[in-house]
Protein backbone atom coordinates (compact mmCIF):
# COMPACT_ATOMS: atom_id res chain seq x y z
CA UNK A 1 141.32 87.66 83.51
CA UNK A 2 141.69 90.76 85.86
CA UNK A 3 145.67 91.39 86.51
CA UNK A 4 147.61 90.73 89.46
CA UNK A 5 147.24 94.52 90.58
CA UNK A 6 145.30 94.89 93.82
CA UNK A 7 142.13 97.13 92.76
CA UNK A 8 138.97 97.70 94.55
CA UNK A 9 136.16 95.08 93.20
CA UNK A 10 133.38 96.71 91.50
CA UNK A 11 130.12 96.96 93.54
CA UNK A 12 127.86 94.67 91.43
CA UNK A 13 130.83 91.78 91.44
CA UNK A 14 130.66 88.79 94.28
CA UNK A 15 132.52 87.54 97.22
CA UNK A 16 132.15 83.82 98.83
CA UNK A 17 133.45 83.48 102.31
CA UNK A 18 133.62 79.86 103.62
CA UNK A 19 132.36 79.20 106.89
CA UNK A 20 133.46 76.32 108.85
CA UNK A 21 130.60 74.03 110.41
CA UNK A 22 131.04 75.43 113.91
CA UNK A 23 130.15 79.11 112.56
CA UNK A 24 127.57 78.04 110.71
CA UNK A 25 123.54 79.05 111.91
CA UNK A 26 121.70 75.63 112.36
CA UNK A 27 117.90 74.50 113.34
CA UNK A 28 117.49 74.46 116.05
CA UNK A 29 115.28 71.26 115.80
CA UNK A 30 117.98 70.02 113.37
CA UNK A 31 121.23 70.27 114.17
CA UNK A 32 121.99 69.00 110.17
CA UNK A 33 119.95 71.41 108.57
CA UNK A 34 122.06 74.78 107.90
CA UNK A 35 119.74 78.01 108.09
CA UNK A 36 122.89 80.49 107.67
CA UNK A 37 125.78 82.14 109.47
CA UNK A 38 126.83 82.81 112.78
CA UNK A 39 128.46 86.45 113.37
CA UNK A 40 131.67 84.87 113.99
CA UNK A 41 131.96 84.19 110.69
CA UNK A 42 133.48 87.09 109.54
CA UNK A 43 135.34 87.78 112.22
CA UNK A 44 138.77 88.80 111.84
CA UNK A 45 141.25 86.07 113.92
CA UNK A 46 143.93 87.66 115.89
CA UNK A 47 146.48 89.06 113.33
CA UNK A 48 144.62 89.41 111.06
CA UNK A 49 144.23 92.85 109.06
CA UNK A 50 141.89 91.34 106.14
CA UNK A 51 138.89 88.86 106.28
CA UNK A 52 139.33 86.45 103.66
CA UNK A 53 137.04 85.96 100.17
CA UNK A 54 137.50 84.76 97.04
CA UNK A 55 135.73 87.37 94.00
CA UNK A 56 133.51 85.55 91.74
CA UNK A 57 133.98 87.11 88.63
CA UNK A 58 137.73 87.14 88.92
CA UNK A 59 136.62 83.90 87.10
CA UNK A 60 134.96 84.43 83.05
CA UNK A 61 132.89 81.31 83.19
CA UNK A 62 129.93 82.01 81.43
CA UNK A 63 127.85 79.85 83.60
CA UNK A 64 127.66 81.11 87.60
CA UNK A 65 127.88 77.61 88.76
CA UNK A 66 130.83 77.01 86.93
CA UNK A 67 132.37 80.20 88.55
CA UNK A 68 131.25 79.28 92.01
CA UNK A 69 132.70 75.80 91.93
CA UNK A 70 136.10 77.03 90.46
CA UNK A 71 136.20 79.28 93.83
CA UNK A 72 135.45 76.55 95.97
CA UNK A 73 138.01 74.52 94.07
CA UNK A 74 140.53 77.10 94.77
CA UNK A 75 139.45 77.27 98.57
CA UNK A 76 139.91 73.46 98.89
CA UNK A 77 143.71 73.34 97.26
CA UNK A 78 144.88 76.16 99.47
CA UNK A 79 143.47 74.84 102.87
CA UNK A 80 141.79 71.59 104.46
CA UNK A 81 137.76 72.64 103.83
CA UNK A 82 135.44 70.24 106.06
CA UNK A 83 132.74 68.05 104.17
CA UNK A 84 129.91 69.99 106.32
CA UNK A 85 131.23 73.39 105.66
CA UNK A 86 130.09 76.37 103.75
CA UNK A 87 130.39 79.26 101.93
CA UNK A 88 128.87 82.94 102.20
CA UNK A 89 128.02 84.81 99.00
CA UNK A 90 127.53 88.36 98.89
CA UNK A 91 127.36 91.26 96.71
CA UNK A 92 130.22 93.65 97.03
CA UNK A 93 127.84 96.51 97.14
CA UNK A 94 125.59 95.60 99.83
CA UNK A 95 128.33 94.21 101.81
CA UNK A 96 129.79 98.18 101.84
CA UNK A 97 126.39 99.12 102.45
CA UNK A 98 125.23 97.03 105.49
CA UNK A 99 129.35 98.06 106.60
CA UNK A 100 128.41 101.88 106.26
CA UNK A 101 124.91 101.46 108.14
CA UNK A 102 127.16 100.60 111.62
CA UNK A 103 129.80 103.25 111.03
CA UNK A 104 132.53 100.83 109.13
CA UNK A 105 134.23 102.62 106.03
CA UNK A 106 135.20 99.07 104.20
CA UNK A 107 137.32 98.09 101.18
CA UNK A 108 137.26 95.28 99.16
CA UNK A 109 139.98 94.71 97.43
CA UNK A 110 141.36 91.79 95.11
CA UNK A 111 144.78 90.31 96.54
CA UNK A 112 145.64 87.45 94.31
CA UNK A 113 148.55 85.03 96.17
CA UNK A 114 150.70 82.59 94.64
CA UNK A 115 147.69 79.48 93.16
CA UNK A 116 144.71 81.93 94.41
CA UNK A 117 144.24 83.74 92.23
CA UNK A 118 140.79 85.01 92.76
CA UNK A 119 141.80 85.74 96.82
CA UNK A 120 139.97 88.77 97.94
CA UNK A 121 140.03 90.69 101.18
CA UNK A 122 137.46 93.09 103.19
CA UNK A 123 139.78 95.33 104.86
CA UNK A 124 138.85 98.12 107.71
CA UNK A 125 136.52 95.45 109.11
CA UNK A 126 135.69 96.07 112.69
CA UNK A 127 137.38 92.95 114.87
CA UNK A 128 134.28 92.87 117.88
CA UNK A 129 131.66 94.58 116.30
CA UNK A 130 128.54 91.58 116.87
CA UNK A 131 126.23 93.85 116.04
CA UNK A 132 128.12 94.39 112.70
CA UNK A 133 129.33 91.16 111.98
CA UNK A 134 125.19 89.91 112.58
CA UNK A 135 124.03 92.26 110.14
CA UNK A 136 126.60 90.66 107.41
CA UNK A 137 125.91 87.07 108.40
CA UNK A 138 122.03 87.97 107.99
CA UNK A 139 121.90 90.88 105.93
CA UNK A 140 124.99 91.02 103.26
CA UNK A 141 125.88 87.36 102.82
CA UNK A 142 122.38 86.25 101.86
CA UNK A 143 123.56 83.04 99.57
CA UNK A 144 124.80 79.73 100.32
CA UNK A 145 126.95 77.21 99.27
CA UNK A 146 127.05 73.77 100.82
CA UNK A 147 130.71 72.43 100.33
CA UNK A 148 129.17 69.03 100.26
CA UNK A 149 127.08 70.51 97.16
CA UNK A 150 129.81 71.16 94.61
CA UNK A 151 131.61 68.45 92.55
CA UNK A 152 135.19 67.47 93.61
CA UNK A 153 136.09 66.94 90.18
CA UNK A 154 137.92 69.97 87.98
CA UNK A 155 136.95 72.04 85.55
């Protein structure tokens, strides 16, 4: 596995961002069925000098399920994850890219903490930026995750 170091993570590599229920894009003639991501999901809180990921291929899993669920399995031992959440995927490239398009000069950067070890961060990320933080929820984190979709179980 990668070390401890923080380094950049390289532009083909992943990031999952989870997405509490109340950020999360639903139809509007079915408030159950997730479509996506509202902005506000990847908006920094108040403090806050990093928005939070986890990198994919911190983990060597040869299957990408298996990698997946061991970040959600990290996400749901470090904080309290609700059943109807879920979780953002994105490339690492195209997340810089969509950033660059509306004038943000990003870094994302692997920042392992003490039982996360696959803990990422986006850092530079405008705080208000809508316009911005639209284009990610609809143009750079184009996968998703139902929590209620992976296996509680360990690996």
């Amino acid at each position: 596995m990668p070390s401890s170091k923080i380094t950049n993570l390289p532009d083909d590599n992943r990031v999952m961002r989870h997405v509490g229920w109340n950020k999360l894009r639903r139809d509007a003639d079915n408030d159950d069925k997730v479509i996506g991501f509202l902005p506000e999901a990847f908006q920094l809180r108040e403090g806050e000098d990093s928005l939070s990921v986890r990198w994919i291929e911190y983990y060597t899993d040869p299957d990408d399920a298996a990698r997946i669920r061991r970040c959600v399995l990290e996400e749901r031992a470090a904080r309290k994850i609700g059943a109807k959440s879920a979780f953002g995927i994105g490339r690492v490239g195209r997340i810089k890219q969509v950033c660059k398009t509306h004038g943000a000069s990003i870094r994302i950067v692997h920042e392992p903490k003490d039982n996360e070890p696959s803990h990422s961060g986006i850092r530079r990320l405008p705080k208000d930026d809508l316009v911005l933080l639209d284009a990610l929820a609809s143009e750079a984190f184009t996968e998703m995750v139902l929590n209620s979709d992976i296996p509680t179980e360990a690996i």
